[in-house]
Protein backbone atom coordinates (compact mmCIF):
# COMPACT_ATOMS: atom_id res chain seq x y z
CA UNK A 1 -119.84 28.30 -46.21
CA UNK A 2 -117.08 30.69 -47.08
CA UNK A 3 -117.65 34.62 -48.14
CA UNK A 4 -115.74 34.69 -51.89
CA UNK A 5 -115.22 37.94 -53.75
CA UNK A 6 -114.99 37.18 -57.74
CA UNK A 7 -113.63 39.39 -60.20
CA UNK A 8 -114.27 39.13 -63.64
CA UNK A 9 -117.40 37.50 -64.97
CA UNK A 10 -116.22 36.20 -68.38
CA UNK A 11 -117.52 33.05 -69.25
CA UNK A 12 -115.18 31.45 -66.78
CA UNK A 13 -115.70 33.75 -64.50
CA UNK A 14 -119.39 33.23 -64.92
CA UNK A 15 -119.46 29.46 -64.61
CA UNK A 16 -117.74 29.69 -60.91
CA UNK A 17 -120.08 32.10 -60.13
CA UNK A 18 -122.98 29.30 -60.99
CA UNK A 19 -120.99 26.54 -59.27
CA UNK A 20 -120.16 28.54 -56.13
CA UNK A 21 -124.45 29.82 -55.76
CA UNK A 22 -124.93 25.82 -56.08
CA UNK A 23 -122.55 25.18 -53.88
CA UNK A 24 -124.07 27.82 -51.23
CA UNK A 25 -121.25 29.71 -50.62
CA UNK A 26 -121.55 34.29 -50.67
CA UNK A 27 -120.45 35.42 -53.22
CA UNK A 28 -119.40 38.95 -54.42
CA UNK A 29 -119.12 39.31 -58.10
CA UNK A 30 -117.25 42.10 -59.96
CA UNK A 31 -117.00 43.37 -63.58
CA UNK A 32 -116.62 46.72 -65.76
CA UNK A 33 -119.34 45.35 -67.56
CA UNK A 34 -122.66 45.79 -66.81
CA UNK A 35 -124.22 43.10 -68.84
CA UNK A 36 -122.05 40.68 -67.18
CA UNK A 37 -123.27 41.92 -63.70
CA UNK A 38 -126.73 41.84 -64.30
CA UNK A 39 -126.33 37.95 -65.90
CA UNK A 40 -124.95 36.96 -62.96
CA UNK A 41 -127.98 38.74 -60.06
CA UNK A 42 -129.85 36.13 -59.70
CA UNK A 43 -126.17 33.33 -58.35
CA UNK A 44 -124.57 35.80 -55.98
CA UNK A 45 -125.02 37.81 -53.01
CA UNK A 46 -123.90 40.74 -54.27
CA UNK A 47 -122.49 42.43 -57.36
CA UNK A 48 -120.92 45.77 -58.16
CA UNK A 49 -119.56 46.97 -61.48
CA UNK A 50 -116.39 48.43 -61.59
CA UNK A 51 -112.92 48.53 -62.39
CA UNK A 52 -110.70 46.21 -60.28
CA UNK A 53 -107.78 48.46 -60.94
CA UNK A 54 -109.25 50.96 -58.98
CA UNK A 55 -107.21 50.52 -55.55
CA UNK A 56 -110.12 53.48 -54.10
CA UNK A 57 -112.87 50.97 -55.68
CA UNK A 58 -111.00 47.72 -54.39
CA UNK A 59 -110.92 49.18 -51.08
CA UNK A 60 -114.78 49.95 -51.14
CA UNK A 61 -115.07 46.33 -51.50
CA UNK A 62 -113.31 45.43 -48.14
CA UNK A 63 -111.34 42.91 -49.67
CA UNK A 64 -109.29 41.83 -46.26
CA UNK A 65 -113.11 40.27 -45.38
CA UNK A 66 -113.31 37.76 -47.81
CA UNK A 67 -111.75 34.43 -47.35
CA UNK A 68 -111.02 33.83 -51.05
CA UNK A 69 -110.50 36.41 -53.70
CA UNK A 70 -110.39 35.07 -57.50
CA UNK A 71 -109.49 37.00 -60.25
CA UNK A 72 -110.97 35.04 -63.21
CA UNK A 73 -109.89 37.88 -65.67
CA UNK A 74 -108.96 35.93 -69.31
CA UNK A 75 -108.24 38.32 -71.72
CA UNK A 76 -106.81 41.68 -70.17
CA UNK A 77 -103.51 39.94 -68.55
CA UNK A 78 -102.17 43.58 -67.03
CA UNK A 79 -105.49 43.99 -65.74
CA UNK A 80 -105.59 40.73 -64.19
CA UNK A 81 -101.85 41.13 -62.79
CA UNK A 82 -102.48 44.93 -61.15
CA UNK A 83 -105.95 43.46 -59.44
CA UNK A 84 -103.75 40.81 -57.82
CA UNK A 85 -101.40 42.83 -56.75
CA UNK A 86 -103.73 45.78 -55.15
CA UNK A 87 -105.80 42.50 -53.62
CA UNK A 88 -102.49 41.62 -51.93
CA UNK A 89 -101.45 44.82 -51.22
CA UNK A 90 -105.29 45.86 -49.50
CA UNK A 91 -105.00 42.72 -47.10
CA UNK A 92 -107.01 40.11 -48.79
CA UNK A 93 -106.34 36.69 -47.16
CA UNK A 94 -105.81 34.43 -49.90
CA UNK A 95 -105.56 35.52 -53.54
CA UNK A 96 -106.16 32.74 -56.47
CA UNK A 97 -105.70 34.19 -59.83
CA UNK A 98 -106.48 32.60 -63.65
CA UNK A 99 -103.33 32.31 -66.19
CA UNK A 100 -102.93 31.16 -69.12
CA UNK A 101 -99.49 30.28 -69.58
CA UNK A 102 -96.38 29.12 -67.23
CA UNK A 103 -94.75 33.05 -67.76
CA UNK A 104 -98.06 34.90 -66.40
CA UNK A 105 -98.09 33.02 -63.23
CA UNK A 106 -94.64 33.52 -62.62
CA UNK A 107 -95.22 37.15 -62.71
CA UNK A 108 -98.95 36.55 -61.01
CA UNK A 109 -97.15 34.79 -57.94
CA UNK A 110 -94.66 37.27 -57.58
CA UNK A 111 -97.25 39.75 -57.41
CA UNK A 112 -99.47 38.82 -54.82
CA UNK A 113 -101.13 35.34 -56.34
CA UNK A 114 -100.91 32.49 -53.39
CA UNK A 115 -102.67 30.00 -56.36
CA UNK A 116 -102.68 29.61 -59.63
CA UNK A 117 -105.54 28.40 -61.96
CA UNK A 118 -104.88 27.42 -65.37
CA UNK A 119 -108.50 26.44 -67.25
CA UNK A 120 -107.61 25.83 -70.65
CA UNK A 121 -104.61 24.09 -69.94
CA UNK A 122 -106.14 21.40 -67.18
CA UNK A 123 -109.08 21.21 -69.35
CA UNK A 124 -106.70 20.25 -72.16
CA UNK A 125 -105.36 17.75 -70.00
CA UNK A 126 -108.59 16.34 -68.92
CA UNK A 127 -109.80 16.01 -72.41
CA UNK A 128 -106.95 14.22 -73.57
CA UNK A 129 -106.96 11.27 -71.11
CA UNK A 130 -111.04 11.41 -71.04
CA UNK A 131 -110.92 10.52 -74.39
CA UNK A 132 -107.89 8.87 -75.72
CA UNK A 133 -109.43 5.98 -73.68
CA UNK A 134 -113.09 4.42 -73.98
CA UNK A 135 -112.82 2.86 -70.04
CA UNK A 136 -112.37 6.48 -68.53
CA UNK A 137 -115.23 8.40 -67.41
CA UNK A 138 -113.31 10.85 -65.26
CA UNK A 139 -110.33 12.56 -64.25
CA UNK A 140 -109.56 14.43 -61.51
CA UNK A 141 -105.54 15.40 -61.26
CA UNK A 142 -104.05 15.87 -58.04
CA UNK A 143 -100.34 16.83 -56.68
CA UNK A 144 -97.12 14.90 -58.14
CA UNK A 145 -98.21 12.69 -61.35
CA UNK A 146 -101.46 11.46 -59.40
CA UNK A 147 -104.70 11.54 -60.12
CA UNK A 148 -108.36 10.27 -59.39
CA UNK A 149 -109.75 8.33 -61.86
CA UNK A 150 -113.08 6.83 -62.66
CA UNK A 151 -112.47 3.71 -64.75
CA UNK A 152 -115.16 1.30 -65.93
CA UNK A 153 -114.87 -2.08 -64.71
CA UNK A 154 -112.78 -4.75 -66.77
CA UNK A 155 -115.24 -7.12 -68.45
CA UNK A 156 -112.75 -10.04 -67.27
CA UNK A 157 -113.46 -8.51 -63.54
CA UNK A 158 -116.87 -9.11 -62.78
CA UNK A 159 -117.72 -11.48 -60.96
CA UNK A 160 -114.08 -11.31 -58.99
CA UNK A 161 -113.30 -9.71 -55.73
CA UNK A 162 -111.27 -7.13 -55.22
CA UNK A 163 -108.67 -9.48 -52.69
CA UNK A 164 -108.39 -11.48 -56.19
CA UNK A 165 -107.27 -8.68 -58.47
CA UNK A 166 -105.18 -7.22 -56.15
CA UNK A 167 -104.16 -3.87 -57.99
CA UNK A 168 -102.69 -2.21 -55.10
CA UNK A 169 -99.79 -4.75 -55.13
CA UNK A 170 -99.36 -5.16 -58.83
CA UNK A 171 -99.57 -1.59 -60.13
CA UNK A 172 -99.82 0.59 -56.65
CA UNK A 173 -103.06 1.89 -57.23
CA UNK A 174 -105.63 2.58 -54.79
CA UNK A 175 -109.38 1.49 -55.36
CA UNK A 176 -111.15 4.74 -53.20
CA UNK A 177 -115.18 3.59 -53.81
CA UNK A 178 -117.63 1.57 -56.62
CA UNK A 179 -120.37 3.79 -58.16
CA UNK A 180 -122.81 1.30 -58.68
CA UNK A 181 -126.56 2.05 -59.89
CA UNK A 182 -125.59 5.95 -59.58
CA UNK A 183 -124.36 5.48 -55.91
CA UNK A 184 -120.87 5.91 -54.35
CA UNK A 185 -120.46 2.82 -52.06
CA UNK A 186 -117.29 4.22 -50.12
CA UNK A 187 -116.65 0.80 -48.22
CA UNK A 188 -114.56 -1.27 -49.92
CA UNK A 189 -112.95 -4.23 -48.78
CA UNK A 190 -110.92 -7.43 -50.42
CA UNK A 191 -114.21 -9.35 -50.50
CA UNK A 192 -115.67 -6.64 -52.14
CA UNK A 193 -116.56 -8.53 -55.02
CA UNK A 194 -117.22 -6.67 -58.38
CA UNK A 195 -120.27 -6.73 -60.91
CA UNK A 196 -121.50 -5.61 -64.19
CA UNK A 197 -122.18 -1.72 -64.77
CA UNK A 198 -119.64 -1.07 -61.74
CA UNK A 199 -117.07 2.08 -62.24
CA UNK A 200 -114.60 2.45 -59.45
CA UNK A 201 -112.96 5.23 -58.38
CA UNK A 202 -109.06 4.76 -58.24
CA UNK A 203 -106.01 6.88 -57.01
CA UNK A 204 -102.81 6.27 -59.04
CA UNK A 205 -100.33 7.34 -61.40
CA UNK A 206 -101.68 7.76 -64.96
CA UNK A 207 -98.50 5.16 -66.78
CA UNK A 208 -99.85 2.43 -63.81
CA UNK A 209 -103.26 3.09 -64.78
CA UNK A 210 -102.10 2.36 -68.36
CA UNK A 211 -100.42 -0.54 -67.27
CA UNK A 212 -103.40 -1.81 -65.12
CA UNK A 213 -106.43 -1.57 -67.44
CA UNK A 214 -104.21 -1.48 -71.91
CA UNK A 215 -105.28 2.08 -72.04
């Protein structure tokens, strides 16, 4: 469990908030607005409204406690670049901020950022590949060009073992679990053999994943 102070509870802002309660981490949420506060009550430990550019406010907050300060602040980007850098500047341990384009996290990194998030843009990116192919069911990108996919099984697979494919050698990628009947079965091995309804999850480059399964 980690202790995670959030700042600004747009609707992305809100939606971590949700994800981190289910996750069962604490979770301090802050925003000028009251309404956005008060929406939020019942998913954190604690919330206080206020204005994050308030160094005297900031401080209040002991910031240098937390192991994880986000500032999910969308649509004020001098707002969201002077809360960074007071975080920084007030000793918090690690700072991930939310930018929209490649310029505001230059300046966000030079100003106190150790991360950058970039919603709109990876959720472009997930929703292009999600749905330019009828096989993927998930996409999870990771460092480099790799990324975790969940791929439904080849029709001209079942029935085969995964020895007998062999996708590892032909197209380097890595098959990393089944989900079969709503289950993760995490053992895989080359007598694994494969059946109808499987998805697998598989580590690889996205052009060897086109190559693999005529996406």
């Amino acid at each position: 469990m980690k202790s995670i102070l959030l700042i600004g509870l747009g609707r992305f802002g809100k939606n971590i908030a949700l994800k981190l309660h289910e996750l069962g981490h604490e979770v301090m949420a802050v925003d000028k607005k009251e309404e956005r506060v008060e929406e939020v009550l019942p998913y954190v430990t604690n919330a206080q409204i206020g204005d994050s550019m308030n160094e005297l406010f900031l401080q209040s907050l002991g910031v240098d406690n937390y192991d994880v300060c986000i500032v999910a602040i969308g649509n004020d980007f001098q707002s969201s670049l002077e809360t960074t850098s007071l975080l920084k500047e007030l000793g918090a341990k690690k700072v991930v901020s939310r930018a929209a384009r490649d310029v505001q996290a230059k300046f966000l990194l030079r100003n106190g950022a150790d991360e950058i998030v970039y919603p709109e843009k990876q959720l472009a990116a997930w929703t292009a590949i999600r749905y330019s192919s009828d096989h993927i069911f998930d996409y999870i990108e990771l460092a480099g060009d790799y990324a975790i996919f969940e791929i439904e099984i080849p029709f001209s697979w079942i029935g085969r073992s995964v020895g007998e494919i062999n996708i590892r050698q032909k197209y380097n990628i890595n098959i990393m679990a089944l989900k079969r009947d709503n289950k993760m079965e995490l053992t895989i091995t080359s007598n694994t053999c494969f059946k109808k309804g499987d998805a697998m999850l598989v580590l690889g480059k996205y052009k060897d994943i086109q190559k693999c399964f005529h996406i």
